[in-house]
N, C-alpha and C. Protein backbone atom coordinates (compact mmCIF):
# COMPACT_ATOMS: atom_id res chain seq x y z
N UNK A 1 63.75 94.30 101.00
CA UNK A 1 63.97 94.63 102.37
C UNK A 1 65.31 95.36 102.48
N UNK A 2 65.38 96.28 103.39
CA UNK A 2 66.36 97.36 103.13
C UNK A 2 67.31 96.30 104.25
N UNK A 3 68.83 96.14 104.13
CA UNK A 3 69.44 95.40 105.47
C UNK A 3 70.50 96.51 105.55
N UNK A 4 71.18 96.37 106.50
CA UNK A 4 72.20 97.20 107.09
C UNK A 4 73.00 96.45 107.75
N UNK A 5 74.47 96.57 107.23
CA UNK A 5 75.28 95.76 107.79
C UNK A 5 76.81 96.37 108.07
N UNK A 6 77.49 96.38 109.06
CA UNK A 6 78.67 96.85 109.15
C UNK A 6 79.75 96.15 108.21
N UNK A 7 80.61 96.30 107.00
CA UNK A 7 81.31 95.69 106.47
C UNK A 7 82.54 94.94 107.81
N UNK A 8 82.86 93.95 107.13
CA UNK A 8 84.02 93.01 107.84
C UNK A 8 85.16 93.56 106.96
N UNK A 9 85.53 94.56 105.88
CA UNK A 9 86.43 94.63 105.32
C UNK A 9 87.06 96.21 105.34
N UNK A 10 85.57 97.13 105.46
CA UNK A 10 86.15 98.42 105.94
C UNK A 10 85.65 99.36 107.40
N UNK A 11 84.81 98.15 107.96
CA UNK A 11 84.08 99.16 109.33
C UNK A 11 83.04 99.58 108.68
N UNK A 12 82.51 100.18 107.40
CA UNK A 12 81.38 101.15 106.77
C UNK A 12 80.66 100.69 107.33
N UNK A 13 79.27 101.02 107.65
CA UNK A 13 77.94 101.01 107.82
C UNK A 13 77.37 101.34 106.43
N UNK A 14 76.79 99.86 106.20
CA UNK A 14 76.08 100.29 104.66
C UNK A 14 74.65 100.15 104.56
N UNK A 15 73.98 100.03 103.96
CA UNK A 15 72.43 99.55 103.06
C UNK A 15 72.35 99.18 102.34
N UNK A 16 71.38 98.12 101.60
CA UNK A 16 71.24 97.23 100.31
C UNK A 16 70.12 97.38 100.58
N UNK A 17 69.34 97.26 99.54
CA UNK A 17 67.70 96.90 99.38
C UNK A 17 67.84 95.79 98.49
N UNK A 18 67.70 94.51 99.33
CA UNK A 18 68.07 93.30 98.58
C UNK A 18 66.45 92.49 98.30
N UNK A 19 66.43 91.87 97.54
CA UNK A 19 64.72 91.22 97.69
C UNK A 19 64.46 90.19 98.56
N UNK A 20 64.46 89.92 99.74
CA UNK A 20 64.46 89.31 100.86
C UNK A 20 63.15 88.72 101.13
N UNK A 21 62.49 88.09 102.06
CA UNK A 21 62.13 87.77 102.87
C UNK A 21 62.38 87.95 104.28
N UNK A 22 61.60 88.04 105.63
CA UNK A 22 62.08 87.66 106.72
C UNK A 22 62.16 86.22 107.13
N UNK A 23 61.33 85.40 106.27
CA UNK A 23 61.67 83.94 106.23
C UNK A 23 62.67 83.16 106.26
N UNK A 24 63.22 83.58 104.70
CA UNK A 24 64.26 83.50 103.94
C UNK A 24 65.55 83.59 105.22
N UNK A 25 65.34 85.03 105.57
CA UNK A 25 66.56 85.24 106.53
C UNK A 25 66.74 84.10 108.09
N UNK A 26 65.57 84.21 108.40
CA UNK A 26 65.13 83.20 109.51
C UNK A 26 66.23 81.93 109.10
N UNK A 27 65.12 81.05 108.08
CA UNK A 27 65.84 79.77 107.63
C UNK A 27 67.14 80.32 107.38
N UNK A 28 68.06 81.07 106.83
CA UNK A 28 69.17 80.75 106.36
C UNK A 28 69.97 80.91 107.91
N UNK A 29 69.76 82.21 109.11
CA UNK A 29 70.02 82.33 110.39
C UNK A 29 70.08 81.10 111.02
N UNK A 30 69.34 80.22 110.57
CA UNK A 30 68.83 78.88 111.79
C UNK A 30 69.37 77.51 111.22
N UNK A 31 70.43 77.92 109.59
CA UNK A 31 70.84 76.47 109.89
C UNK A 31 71.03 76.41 107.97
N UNK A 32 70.27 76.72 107.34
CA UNK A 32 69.85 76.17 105.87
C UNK A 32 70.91 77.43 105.12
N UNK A 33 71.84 76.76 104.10
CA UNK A 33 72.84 77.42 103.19
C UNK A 33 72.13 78.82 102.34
N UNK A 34 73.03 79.59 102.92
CA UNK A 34 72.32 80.98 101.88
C UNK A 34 71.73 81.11 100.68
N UNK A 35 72.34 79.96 100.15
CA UNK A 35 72.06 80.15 98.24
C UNK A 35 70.97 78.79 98.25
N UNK A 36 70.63 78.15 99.46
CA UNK A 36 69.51 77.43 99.41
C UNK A 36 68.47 78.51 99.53
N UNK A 37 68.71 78.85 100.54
CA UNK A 37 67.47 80.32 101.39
C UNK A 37 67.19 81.18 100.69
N UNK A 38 67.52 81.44 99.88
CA UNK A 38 67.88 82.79 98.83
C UNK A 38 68.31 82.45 97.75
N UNK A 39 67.87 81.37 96.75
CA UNK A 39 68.78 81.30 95.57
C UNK A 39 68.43 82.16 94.14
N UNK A 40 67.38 83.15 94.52
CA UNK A 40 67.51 84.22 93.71
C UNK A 40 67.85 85.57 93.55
N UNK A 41 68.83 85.67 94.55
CA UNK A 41 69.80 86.91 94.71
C UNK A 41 71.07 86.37 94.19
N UNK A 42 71.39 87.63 93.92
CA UNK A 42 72.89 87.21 93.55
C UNK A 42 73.82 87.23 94.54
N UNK A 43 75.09 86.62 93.58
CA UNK A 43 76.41 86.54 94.90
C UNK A 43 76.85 87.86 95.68
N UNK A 44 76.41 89.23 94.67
CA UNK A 44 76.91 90.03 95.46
C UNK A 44 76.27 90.32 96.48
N UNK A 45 74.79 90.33 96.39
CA UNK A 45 74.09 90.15 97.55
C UNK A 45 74.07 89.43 98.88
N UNK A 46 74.19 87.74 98.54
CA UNK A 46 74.99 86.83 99.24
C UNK A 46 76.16 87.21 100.15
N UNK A 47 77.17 88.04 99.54
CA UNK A 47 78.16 88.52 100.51
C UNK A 47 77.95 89.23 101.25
N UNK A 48 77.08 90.47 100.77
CA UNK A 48 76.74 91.90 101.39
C UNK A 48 75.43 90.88 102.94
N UNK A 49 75.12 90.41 103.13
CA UNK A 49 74.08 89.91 103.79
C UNK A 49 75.51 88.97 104.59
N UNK A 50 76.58 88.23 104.32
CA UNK A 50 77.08 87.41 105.27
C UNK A 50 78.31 88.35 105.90
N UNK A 51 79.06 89.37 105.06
CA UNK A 51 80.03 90.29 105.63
C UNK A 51 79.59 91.48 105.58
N UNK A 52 78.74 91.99 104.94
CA UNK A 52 78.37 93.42 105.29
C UNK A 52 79.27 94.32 103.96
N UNK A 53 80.30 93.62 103.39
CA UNK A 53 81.07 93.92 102.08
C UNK A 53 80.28 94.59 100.90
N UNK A 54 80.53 95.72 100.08
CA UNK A 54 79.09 96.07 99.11
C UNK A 54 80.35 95.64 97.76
N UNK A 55 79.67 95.60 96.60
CA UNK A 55 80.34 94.87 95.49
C UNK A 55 81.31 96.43 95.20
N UNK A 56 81.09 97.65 95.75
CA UNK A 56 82.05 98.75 95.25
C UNK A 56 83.21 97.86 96.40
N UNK A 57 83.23 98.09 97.53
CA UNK A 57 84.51 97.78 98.37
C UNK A 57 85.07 96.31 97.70
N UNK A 58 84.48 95.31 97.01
CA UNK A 58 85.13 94.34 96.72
C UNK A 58 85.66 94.62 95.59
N UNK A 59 85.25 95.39 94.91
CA UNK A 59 85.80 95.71 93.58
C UNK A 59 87.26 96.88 93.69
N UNK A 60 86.91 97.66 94.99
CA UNK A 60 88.09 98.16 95.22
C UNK A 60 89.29 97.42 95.52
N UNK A 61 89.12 96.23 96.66
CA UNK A 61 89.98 95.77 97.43
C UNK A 61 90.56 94.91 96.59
N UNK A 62 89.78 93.77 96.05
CA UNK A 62 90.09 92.61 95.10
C UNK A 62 89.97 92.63 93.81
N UNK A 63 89.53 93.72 93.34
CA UNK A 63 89.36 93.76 91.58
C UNK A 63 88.25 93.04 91.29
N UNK A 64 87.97 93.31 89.75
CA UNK A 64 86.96 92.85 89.22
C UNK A 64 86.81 91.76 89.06
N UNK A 65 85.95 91.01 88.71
CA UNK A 65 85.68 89.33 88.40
C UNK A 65 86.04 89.11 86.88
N UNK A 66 86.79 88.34 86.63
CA UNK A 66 86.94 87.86 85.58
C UNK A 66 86.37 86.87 84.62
């Protein structure tokens, strides 16, 4: 499912084609922990879906993961 989200870190307007559900999104919207709702996406996904952040701007802002 394609989502679109304004980042919380630079204003961008982005896109992900993350593997979603509208379910998935429902339950996690209505109460149930993301990585319950979704625990087969990854974290970068996870973020990009709760701040709108894409793993390039985090990798800019905060560096790489160690």
């Amino acid at each position: 499912m394609f989502i679109t989200k304004k980042s919380e870190l630079t204003g961008n307007t982005n896109t992900i084609d993350i593997p979603v559900t509208e379910e998935q999104i429902h339950a996690w919207m209505t109460g149930t922990f993301i990585q319950d709702a979704m625990p087969h996406i990854s974290a970068d996904h996870r973020e990009f879906l709760m701040t709108g952040i894409t793993p390039d701007e985090w990798e800019r802002y905060f560096g790489k993961d160690e």
